[in-house]
PDB file of N, CA and C in Angstrom:
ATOM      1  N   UNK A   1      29.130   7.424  -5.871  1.00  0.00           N
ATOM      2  CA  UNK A   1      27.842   7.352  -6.511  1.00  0.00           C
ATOM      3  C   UNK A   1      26.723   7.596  -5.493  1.00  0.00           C
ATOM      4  N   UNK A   2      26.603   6.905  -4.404  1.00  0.00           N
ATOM      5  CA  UNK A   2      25.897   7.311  -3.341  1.00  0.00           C
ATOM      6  C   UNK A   2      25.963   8.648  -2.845  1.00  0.00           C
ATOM      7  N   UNK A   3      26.566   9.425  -2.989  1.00  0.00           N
ATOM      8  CA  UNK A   3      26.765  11.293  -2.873  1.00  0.00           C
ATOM      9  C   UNK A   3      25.637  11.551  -3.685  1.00  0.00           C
ATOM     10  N   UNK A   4      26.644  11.243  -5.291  1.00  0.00           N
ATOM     11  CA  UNK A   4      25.548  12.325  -5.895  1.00  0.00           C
ATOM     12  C   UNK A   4      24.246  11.694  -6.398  1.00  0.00           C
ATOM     13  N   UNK A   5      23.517  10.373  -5.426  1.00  0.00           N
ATOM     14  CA  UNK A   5      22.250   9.995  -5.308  1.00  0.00           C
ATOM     15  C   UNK A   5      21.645  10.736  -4.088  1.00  0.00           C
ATOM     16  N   UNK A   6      22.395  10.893  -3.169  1.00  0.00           N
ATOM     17  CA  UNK A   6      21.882  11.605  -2.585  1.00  0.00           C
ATOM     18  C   UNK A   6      21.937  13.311  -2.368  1.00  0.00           C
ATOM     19  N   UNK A   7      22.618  13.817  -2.996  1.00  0.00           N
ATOM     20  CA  UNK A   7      22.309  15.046  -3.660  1.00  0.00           C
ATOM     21  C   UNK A   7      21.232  15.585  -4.721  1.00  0.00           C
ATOM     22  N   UNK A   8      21.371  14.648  -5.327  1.00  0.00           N
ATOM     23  CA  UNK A   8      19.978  14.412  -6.707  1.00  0.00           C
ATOM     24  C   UNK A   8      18.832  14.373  -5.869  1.00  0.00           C
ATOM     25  N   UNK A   9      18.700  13.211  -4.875  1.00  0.00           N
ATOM     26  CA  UNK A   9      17.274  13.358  -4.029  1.00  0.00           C
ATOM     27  C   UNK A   9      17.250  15.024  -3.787  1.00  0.00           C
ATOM     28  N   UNK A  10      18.378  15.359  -2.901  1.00  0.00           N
ATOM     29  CA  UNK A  10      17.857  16.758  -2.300  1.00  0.00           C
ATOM     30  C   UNK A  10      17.968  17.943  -2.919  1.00  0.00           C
ATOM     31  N   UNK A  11      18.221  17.652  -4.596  1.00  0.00           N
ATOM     32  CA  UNK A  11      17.426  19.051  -5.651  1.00  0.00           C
ATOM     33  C   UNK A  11      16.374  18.406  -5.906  1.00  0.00           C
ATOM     34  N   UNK A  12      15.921  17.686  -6.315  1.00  0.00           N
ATOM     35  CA  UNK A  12      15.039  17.297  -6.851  1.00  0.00           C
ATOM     36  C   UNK A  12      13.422  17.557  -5.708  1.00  0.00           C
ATOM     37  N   UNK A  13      13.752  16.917  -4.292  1.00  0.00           N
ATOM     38  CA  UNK A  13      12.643  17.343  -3.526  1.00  0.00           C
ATOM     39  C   UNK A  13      12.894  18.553  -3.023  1.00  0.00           C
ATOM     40  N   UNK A  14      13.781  19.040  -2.761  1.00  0.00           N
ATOM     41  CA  UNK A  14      14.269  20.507  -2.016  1.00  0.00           C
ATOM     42  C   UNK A  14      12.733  21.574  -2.841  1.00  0.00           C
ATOM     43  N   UNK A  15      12.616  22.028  -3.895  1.00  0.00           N
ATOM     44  CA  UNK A  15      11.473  22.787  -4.642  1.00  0.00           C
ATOM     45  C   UNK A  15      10.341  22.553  -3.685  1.00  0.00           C
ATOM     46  N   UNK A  16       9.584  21.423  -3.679  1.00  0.00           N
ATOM     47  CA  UNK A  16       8.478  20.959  -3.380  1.00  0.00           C
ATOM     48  C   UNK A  16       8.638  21.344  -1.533  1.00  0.00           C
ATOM     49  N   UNK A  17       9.240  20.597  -0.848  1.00  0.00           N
ATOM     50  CA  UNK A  17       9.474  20.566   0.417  1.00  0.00           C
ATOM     51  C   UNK A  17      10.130  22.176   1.019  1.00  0.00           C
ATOM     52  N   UNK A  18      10.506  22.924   0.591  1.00  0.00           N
ATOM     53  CA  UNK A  18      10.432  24.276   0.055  1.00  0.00           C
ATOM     54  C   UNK A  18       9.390  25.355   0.783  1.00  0.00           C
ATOM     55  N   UNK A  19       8.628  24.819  -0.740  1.00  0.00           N
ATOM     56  CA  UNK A  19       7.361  25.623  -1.047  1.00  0.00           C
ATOM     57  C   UNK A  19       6.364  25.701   0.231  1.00  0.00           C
ATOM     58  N   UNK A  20       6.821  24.198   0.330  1.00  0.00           N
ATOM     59  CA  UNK A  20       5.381  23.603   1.634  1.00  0.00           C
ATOM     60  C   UNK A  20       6.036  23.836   3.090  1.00  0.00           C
ATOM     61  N   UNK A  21       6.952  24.423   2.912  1.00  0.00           N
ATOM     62  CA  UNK A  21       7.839  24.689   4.216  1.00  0.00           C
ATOM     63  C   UNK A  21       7.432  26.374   4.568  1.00  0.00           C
ATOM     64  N   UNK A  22       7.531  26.664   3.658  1.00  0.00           N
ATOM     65  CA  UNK A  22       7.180  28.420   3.408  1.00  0.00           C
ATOM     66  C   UNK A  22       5.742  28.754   3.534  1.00  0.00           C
ATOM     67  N   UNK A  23       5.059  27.834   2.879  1.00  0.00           N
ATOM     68  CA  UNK A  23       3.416  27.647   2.798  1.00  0.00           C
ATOM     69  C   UNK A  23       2.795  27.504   4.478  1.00  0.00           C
ATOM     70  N   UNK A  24       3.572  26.736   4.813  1.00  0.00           N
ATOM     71  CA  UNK A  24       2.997  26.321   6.742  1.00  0.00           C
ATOM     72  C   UNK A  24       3.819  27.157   7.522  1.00  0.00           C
ATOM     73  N   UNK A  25       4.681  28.122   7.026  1.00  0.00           N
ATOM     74  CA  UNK A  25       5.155  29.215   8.174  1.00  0.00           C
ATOM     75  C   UNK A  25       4.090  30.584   8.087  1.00  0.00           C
ATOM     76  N   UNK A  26       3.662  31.140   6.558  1.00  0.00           N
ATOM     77  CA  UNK A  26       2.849  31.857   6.717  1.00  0.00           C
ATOM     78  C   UNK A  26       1.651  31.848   7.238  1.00  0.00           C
ATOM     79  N   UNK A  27       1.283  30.006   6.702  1.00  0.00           N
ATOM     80  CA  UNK A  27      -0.487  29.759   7.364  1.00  0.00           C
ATOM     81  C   UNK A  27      -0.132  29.819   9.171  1.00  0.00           C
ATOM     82  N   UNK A  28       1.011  29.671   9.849  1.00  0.00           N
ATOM     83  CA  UNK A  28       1.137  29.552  11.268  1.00  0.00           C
ATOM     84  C   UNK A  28       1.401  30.675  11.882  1.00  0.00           C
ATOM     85  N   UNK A  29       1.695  31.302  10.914  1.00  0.00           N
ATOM     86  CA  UNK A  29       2.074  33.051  11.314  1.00  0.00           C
ATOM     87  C   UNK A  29       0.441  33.890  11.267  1.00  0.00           C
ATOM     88  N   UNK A  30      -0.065  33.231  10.216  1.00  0.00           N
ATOM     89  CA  UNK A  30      -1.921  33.847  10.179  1.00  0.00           C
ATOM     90  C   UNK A  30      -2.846  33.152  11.307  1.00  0.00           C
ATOM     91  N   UNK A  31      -2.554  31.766  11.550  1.00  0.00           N
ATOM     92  CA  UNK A  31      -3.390  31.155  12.633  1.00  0.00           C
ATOM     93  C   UNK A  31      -3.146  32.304  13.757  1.00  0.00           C
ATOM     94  N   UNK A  32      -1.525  32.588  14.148  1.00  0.00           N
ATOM     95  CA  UNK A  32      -1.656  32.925  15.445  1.00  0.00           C
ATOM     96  C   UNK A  32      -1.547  34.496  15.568  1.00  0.00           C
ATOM     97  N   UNK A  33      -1.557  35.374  14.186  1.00  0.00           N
ATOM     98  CA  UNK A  33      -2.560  36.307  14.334  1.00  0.00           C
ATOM     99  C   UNK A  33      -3.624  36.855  14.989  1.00  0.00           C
ATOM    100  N   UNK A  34      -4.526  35.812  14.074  1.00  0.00           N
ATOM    101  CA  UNK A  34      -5.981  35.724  14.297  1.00  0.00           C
ATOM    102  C   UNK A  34      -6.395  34.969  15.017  1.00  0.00           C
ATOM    103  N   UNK A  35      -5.733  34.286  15.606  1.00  0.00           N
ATOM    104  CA  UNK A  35      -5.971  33.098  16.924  1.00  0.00           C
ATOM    105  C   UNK A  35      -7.035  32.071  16.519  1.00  0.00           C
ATOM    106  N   UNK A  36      -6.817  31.903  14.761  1.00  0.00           N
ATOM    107  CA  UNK A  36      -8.060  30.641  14.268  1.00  0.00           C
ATOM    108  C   UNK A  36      -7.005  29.455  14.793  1.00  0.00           C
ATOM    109  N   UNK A  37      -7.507  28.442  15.266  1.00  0.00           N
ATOM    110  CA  UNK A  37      -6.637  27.215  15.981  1.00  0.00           C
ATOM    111  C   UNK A  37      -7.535  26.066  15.113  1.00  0.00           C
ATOM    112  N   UNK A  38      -7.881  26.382  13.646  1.00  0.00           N
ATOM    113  CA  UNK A  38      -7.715  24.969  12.888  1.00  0.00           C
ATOM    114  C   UNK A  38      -6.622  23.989  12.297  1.00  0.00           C
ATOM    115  N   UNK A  39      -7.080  23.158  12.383  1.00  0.00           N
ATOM    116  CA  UNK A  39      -5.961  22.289  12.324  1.00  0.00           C
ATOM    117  C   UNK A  39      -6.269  21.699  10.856  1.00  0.00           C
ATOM    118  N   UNK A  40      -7.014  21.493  10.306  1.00  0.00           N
ATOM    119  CA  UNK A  40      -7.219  21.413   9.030  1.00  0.00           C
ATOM    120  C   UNK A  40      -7.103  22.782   7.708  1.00  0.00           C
ATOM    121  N   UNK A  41      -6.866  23.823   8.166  1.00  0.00           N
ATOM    122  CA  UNK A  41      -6.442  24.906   7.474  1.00  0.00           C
ATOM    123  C   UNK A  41      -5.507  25.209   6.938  1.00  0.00           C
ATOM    124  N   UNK A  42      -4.495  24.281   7.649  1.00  0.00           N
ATOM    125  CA  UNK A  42      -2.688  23.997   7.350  1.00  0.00           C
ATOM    126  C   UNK A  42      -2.777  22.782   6.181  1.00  0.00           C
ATOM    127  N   UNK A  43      -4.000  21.846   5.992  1.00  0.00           N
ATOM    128  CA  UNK A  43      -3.204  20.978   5.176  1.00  0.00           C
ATOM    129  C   UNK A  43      -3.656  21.518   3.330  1.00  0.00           C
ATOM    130  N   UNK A  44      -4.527  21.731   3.069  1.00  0.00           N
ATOM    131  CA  UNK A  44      -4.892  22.014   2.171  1.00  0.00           C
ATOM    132  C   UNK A  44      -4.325  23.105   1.338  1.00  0.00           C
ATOM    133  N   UNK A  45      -4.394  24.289   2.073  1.00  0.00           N
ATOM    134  CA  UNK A  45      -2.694  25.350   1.157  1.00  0.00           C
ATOM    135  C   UNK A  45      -1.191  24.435   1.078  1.00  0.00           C
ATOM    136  N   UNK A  46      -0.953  23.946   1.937  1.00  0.00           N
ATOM    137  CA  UNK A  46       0.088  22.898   1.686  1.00  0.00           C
ATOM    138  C   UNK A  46      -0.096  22.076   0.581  1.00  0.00           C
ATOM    139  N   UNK A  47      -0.717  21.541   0.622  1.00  0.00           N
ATOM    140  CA  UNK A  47      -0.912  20.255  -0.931  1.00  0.00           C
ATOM    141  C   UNK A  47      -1.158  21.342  -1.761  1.00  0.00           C
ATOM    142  N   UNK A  48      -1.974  22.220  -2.086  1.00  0.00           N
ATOM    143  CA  UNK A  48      -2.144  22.841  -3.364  1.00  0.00           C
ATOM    144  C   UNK A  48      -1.034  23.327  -3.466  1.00  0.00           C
ATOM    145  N   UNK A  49       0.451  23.763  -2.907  1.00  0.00           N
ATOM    146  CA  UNK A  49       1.690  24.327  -2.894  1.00  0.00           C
ATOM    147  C   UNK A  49       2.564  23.668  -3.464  1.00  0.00           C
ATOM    148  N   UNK A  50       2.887  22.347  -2.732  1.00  0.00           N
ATOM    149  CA  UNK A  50       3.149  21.304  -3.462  1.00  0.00           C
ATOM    150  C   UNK A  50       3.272  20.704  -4.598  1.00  0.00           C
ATOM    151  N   UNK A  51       1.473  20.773  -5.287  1.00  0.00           N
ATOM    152  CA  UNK A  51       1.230  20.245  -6.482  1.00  0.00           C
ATOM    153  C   UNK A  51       1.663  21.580  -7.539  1.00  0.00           C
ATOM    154  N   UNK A  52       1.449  22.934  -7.094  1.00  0.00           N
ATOM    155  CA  UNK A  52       1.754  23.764  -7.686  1.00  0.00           C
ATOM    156  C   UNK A  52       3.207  23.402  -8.082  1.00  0.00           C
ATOM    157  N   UNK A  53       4.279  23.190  -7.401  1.00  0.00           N
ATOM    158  CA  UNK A  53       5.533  23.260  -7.079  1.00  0.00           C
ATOM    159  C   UNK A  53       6.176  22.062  -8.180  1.00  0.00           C
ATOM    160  N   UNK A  54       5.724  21.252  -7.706  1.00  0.00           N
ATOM    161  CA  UNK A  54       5.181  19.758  -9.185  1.00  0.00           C
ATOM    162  C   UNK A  54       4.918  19.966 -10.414  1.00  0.00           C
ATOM    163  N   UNK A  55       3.993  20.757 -10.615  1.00  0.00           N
ATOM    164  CA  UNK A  55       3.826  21.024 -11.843  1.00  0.00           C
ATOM    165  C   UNK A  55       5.012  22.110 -12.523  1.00  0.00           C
ATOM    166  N   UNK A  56       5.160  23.242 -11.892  1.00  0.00           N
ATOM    167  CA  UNK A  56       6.234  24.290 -12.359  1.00  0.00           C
ATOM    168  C   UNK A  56       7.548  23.653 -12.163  1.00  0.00           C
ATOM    169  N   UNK A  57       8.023  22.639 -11.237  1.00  0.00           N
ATOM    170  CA  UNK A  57       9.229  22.726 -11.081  1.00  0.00           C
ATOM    171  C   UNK A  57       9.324  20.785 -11.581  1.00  0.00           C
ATOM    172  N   UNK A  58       8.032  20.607 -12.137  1.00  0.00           N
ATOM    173  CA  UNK A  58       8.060  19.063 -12.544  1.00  0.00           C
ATOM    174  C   UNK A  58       8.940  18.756 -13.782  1.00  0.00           C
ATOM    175  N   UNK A  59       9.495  19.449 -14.744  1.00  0.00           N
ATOM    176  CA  UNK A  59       9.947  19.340 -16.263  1.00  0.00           C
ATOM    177  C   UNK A  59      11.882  18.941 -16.163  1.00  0.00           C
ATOM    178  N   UNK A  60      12.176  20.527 -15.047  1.00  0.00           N
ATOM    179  CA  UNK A  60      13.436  20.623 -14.269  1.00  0.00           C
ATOM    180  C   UNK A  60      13.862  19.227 -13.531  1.00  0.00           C
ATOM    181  N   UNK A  61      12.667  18.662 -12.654  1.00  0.00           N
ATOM    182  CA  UNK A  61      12.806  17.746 -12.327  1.00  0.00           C
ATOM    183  C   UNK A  61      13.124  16.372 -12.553  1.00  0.00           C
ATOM    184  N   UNK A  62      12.412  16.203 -13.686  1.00  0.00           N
ATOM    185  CA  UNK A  62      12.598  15.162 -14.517  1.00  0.00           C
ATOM    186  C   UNK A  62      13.469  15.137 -15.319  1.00  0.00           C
ATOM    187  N   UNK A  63      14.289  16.153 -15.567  1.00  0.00           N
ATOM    188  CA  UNK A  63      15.354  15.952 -16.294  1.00  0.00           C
ATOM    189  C   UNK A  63      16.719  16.237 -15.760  1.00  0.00           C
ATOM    190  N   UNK A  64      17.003  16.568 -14.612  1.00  0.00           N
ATOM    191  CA  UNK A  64      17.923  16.119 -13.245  1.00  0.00           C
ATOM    192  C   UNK A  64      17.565  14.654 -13.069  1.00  0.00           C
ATOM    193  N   UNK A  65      16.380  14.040 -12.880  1.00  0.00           N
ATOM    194  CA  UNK A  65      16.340  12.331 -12.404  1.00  0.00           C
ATOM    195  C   UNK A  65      16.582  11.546 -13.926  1.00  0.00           C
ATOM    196  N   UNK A  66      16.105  11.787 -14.678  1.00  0.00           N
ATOM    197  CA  UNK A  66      17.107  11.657 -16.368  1.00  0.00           C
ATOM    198  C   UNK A  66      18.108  11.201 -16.335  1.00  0.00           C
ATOM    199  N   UNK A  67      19.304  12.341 -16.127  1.00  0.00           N
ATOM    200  CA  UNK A  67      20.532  12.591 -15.967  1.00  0.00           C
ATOM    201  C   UNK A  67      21.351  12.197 -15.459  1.00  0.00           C
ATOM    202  N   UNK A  68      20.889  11.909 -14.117  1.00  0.00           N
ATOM    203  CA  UNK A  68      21.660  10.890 -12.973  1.00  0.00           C
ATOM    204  C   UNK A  68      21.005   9.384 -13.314  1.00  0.00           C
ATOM    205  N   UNK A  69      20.077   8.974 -13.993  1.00  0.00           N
ATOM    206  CA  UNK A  69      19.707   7.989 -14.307  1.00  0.00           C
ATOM    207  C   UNK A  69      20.670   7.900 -15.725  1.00  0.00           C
ATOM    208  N   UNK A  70      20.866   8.483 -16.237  1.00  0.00           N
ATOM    209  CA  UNK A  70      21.973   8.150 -17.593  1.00  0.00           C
ATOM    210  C   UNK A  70      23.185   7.668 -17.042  1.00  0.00           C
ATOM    211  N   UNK A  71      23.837   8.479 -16.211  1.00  0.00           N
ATOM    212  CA  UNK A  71      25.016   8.704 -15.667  1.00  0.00           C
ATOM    213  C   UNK A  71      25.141   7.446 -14.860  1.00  0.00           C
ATOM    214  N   UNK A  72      24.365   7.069 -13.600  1.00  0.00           N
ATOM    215  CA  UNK A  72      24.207   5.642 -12.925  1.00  0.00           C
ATOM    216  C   UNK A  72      24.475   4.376 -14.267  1.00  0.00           C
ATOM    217  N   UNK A  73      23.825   4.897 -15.429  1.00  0.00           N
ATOM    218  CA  UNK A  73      23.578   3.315 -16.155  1.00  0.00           C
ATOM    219  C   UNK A  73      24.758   3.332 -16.813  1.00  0.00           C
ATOM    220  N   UNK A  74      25.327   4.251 -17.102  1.00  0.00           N
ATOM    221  CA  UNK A  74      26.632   4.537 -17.851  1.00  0.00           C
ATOM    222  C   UNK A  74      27.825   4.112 -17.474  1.00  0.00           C
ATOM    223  N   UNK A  75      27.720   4.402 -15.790  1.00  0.00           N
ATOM    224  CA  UNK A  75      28.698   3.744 -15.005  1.00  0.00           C
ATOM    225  C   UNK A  75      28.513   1.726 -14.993  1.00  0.00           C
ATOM    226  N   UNK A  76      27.328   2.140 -15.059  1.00  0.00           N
ATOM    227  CA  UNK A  76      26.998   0.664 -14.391  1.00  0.00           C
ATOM    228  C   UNK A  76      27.892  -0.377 -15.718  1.00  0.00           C
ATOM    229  N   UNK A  77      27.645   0.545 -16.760  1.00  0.00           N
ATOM    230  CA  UNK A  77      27.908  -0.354 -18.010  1.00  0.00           C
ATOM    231  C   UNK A  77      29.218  -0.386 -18.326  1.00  0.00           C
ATOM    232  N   UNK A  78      29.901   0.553 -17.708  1.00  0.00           N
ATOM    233  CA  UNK A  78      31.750   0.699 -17.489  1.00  0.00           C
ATOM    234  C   UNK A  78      31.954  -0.475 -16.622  1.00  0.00           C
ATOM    235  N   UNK A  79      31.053  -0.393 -15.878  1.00  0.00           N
ATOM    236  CA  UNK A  79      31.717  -1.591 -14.152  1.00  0.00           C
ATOM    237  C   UNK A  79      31.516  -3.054 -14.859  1.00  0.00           C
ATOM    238  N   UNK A  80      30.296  -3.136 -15.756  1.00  0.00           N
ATOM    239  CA  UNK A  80      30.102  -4.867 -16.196  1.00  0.00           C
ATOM    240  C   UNK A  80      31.134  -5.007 -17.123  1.00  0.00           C
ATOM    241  N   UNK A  81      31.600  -4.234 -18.346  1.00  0.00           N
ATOM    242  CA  UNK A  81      32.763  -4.494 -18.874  1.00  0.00           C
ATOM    243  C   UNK A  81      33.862  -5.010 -18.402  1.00  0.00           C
TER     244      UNK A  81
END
């Protein structure tokens, strides 16, 4: 059960952590382009990536944490029997 809790964590954030992974290689690939050395330029495309990522990949999400939440209680209710 602890596997596929922790597999469930890592579809479930994998999308988001992803996005924002991909999001701060291009903004670090443009900083050192252009040699802008802000440090606040990286966080803000990141969160809007994120929340983007949340919203499109929020429905999928919630119904993978559903699922394994059925499945956990299902067991749980085999084990108290």
């Amino acid at each position: 059960m602890g596997r596929e809790a922790l597999i469930t964590v890592l579809l479930v954030a994998g999308p988001m952590i992803g996005l924002g992974l991909l999001v701060g290689l291009v903004i670090s690939i443009f900083q050192a382009t252009t040699q802008i050395q802000e440090q606040t330029l990286t966080f803000v495309p990141k969160i809007v990536a994120v929340l983007v990522a949340g919203v499109v990949f929020g429905p999928w999400m919630l119904r993978t944490m559903i699922e394994f939440s059925e499945r956990l209680l299902s067991r749980a209710h085999e084990f108290i029997r």
